[in-house]
Protein backbone atom coordinates (compact mmCIF):
# COMPACT_ATOMS: atom_id res chain seq x y z
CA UNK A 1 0.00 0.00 0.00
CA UNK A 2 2.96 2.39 0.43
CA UNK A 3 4.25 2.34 -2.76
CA UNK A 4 0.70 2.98 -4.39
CA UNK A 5 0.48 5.75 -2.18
CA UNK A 6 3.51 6.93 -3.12
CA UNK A 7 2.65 6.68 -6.48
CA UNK A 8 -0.35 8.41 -6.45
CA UNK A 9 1.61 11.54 -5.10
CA UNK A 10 3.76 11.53 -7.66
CA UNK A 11 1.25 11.09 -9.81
CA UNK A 12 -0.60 14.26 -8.68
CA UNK A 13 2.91 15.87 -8.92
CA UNK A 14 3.13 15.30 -12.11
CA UNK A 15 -0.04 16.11 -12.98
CA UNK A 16 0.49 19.54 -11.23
CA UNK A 17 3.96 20.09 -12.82
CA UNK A 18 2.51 19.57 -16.79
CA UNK A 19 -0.80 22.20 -16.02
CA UNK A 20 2.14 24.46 -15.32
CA UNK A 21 4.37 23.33 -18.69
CA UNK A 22 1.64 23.95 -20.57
CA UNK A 23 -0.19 27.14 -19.34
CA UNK A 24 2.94 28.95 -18.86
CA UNK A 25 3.96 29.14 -22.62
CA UNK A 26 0.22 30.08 -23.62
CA UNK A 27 0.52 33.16 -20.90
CA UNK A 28 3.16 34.08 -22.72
CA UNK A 29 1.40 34.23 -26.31
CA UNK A 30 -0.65 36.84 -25.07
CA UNK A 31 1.53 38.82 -22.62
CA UNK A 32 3.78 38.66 -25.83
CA UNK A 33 0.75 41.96 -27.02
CA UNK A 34 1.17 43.59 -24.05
CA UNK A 35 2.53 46.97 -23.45
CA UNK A 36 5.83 47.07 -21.18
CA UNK A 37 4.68 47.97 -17.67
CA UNK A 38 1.42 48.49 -18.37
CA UNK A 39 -1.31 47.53 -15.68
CA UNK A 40 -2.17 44.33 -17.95
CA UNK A 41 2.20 43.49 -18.34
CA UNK A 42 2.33 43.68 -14.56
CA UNK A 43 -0.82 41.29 -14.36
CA UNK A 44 0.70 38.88 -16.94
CA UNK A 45 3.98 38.72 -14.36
CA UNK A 46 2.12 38.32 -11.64
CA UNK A 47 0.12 35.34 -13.34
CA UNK A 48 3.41 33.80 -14.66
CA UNK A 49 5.65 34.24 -11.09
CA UNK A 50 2.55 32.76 -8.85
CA UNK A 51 2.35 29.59 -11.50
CA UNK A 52 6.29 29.42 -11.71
CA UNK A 53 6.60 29.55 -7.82
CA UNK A 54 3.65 28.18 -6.54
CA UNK A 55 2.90 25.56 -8.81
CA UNK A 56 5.39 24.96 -10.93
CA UNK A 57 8.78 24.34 -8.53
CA UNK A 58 6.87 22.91 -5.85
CA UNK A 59 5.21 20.27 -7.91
CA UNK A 60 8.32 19.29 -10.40
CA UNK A 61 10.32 19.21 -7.03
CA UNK A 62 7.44 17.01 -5.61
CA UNK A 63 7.68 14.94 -8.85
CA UNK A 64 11.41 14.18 -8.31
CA UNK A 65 11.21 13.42 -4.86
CA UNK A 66 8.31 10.95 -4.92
CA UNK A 67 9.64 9.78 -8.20
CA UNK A 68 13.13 9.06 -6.32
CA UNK A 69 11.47 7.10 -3.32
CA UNK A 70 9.25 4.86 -6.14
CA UNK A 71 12.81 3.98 -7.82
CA UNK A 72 14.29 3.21 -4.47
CA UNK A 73 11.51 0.85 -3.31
CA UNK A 74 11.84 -0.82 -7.11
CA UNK A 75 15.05 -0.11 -7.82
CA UNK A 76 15.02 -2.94 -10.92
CA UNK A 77 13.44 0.22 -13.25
CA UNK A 78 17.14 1.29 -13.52
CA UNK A 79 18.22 -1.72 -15.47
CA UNK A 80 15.13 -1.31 -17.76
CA UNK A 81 16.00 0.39 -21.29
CA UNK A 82 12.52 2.29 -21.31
CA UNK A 83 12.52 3.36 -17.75
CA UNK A 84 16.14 4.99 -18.77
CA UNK A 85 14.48 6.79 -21.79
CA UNK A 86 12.25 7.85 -20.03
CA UNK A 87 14.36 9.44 -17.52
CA UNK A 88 16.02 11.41 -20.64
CA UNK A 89 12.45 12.58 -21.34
CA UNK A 90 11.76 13.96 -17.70
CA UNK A 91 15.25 15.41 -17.70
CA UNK A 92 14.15 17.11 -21.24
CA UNK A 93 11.07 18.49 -19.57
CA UNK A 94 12.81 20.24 -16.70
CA UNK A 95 15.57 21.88 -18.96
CA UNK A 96 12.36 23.27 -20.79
CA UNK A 97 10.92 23.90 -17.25
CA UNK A 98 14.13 26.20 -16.49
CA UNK A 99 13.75 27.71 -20.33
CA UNK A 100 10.42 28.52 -19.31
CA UNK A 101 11.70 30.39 -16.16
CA UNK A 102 14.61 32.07 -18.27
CA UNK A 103 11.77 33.44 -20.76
CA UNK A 104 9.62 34.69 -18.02
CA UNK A 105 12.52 36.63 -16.83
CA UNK A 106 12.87 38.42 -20.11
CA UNK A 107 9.26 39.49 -20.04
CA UNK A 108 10.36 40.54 -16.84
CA UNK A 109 12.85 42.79 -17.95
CA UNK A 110 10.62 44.10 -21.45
CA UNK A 111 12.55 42.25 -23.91
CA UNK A 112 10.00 40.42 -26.46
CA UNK A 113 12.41 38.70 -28.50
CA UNK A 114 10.43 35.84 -29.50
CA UNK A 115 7.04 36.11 -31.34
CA UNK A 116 3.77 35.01 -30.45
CA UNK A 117 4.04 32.51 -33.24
CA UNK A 118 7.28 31.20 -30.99
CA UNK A 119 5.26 30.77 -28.39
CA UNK A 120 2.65 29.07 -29.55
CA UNK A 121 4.74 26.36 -31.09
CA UNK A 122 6.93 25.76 -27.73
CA UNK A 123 3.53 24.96 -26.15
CA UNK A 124 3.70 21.67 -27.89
CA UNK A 125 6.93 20.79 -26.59
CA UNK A 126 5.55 19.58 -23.00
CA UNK A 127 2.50 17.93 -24.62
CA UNK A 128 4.82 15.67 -27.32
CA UNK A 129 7.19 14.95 -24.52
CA UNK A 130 4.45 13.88 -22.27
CA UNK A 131 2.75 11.56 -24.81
CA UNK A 132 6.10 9.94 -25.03
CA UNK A 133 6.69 9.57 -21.52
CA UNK A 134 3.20 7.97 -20.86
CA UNK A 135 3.35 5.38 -23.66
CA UNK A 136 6.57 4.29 -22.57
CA UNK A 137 5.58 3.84 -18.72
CA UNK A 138 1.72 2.08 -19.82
CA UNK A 139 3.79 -0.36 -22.98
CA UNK A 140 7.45 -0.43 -21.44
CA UNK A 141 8.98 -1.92 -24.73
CA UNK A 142 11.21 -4.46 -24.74
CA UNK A 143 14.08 -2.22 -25.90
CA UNK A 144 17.44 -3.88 -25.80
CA UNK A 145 19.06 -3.58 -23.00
CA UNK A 146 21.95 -1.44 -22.58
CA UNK A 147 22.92 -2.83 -18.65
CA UNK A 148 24.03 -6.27 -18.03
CA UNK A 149 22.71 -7.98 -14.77
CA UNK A 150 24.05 -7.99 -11.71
């Protein structure tokens, strides 16, 4: 029963972490038309740091932690090729969780660099990962694998 409630957390981490991935870049499509420190910019950063902060870190921190405690109670997932690839998939998402951060801070600051167009086509990023991710934990191919046995 632990480790399925364990895994419920993280799966309500993870959960909480992709709302985040994926609202954060469609914020940013339309704070993209906003005037630099106008009433509506400041609203847009105040959206953007409350889902960063209070969503966002806590639940991909959540995420990792519950995520490390499941792998330490079955710690056989490391020898399996998929559960690897997988790993390489979350580790993708967080870099584009920190990239996310990084553009945030250039609204911040005034600079629109990127277009709304930009935008709009990172927001799939999160959403292809994810699809990846959850096929690979429901199937778990029978890649070749890559570790011998102990």
């Amino acid at each position: 029963m632990y480790y399925d409630v364990i895994k419920s957390l993280h799966l309500v981490s993870v959960i909480s972490w992709m709302v985040g991935l994926l609202y954060l870049p469609r914020l940013f499509v339309y704070h993209y038309d906003t005037v630099y420190k106008s009433k509506i910019d400041e609203t847009f950063l105040l959206m953007e740091a409350r889902l960063l902060k209070i969503i966002m870190k806590p639940a991909m921190v959540l995420t990792y932690l519950f995520g490390f405690v499941l792998v330490h109670e079955n710690n056989d997932l490391i020898r399996e090729t998929y559960f690897l690839l997988k790993l390489l998939l979350v580790l993708l998402l967080t870099l584009f969780h920190i990239y996310l951060s990084i553009l945030y801070k250039d609204f911040k600051k005034g600079y629109r660099f990127k277009s709304s167009n930009f935008y709009r086509k990172i927001n799939e990023v999160p959403t292809f990962l994810m699809i990846l991710i959850i096929f690979l934990i429901i199937i778990k191919p029978d890649f070749p694998s890559f570790i011998p046995p102990l």
